[in-house]
Protein backbone atom coordinates (compact mmCIF):
# COMPACT_ATOMS: atom_id res chain seq x y z
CA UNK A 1 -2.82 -26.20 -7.71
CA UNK A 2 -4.98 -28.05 -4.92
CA UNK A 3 -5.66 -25.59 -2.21
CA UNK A 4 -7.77 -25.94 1.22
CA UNK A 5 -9.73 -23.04 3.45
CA UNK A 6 -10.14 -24.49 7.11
CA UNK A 7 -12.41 -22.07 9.06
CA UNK A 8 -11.29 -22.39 13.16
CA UNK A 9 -13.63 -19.75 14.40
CA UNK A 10 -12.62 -16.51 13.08
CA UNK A 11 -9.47 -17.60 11.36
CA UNK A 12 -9.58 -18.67 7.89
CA UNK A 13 -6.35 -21.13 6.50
CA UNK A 14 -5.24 -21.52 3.98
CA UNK A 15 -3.23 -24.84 2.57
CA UNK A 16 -1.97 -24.96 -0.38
CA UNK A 17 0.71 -27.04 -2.56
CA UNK A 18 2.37 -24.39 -4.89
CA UNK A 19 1.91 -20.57 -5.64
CA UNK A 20 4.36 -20.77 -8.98
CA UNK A 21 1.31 -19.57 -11.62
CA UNK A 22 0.57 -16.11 -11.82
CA UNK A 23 -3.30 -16.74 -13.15
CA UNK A 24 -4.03 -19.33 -10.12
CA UNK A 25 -2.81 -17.13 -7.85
CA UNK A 26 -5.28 -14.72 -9.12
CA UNK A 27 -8.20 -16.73 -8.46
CA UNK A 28 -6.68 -17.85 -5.26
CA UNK A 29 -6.79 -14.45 -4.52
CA UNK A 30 -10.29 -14.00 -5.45
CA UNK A 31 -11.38 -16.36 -2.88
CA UNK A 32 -9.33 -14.31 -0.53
CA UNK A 33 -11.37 -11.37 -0.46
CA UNK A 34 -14.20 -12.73 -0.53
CA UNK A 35 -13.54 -14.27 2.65
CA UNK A 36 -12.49 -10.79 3.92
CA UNK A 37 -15.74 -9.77 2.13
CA UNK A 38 -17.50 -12.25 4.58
CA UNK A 39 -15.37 -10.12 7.67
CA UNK A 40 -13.12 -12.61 7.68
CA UNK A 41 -9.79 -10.69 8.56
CA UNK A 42 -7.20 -13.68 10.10
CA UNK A 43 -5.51 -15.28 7.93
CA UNK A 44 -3.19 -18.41 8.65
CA UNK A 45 -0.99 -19.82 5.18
CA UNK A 46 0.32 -23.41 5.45
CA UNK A 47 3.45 -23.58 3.50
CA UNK A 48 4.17 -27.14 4.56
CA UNK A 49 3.70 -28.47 1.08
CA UNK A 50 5.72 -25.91 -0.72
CA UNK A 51 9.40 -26.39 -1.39
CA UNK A 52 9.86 -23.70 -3.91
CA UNK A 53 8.38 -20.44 -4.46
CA UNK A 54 9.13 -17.63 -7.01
CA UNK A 55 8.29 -13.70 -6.88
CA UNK A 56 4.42 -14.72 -8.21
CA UNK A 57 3.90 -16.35 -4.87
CA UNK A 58 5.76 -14.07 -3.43
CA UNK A 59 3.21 -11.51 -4.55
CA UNK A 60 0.26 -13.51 -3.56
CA UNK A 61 1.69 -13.41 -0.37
CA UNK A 62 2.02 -9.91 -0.02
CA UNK A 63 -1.21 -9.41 -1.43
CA UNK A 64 -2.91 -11.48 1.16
CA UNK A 65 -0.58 -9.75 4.17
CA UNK A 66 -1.90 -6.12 2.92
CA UNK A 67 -5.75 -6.75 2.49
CA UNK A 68 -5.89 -8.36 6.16
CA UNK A 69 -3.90 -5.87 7.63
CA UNK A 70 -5.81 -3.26 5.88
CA UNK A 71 -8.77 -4.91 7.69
CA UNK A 72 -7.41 -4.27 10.88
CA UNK A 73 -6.45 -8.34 10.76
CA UNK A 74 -3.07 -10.24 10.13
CA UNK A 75 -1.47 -13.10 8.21
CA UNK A 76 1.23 -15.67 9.74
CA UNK A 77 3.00 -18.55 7.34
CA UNK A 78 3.74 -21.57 8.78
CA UNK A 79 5.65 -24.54 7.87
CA UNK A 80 8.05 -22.31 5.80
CA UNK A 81 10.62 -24.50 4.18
CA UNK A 82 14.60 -23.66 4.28
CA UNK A 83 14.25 -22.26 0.57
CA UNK A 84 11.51 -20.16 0.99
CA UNK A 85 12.95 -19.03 4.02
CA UNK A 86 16.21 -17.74 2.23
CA UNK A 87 14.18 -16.25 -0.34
CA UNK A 88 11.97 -14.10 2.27
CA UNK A 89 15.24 -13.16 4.11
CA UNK A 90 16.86 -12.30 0.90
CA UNK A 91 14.57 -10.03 0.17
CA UNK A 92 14.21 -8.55 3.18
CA UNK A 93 10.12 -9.86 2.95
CA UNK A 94 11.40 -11.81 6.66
CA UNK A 95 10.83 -8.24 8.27
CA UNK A 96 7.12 -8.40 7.39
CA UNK A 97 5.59 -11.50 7.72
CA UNK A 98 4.76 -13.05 10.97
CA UNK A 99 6.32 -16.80 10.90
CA UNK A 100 5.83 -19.75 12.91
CA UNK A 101 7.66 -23.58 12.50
CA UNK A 102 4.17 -25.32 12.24
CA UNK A 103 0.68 -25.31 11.56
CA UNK A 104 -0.20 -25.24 15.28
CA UNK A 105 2.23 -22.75 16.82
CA UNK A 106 0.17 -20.43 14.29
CA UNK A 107 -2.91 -20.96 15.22
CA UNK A 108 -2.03 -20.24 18.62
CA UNK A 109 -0.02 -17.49 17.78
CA UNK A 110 -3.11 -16.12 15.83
CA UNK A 111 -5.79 -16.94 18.99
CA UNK A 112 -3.27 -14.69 20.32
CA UNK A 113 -3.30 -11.98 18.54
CA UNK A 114 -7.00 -12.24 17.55
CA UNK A 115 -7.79 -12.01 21.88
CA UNK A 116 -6.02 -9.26 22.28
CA UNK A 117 -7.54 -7.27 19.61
CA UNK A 118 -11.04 -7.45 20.63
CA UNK A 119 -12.32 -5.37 22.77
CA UNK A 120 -14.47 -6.90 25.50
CA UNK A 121 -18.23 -6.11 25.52
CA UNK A 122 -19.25 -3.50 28.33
């Protein structure tokens, strides 16, 4: 698995080029919290390079959706392919996940979200 962190301000993200292996994952995950260790909380998954993706990446995802939020922070995919999108409507895992066609509709959908959260300085 060849993976990437991109740091754009407070937003970590995250490309990667397959989620298939449960023990990857695991140390994918790893590196996860200890961004969110380092109070990083905004989390932006690039999907671009994944065609296929089975209930182990499916879990990663999940995993990485539930610590952020349970930071007070949020995850969006990007770049979903037409298989993985079945797969997350199929499973009714659509419901949860913010989405967004690109890389860069994300990260503008994240600034969003990430402004409107903070709470200005009186």
């Amino acid at each position: 698995m060849n993976y990437e962190f991109i740091q754009k301000d407070e937003i970590q993200i995250l490309k990667v080029d397959n989620l298939m292996l449960d023990y990857e994952n695991r140390q994918l995950l790893r590196l996860v919290e200890s961004k969110i260790e380092d109070e990083f909380r905004y989390f932006i998954i690039d999907l671009s390079q994944l065609k296929f993706i089975n209930s182990v990446g499916l879990s990663f995802l999940i995993a990485v959706l539930t610590k952020s939020r349970n930071m007070g922070g949020e995850t969006i995919i990007t770049s979903v392919s037409e298989k993985i999108a079945q797969l997350l409507a199929i499973t009714k895992l659509k419901s949860i996940f913010i989405a967004s066609s690109n890389l860069e509709e994300g990260i503008e959908a994240m600034q969003n979200l990430v402004n409107h959260q903070q709470v200005p300085a009186k």
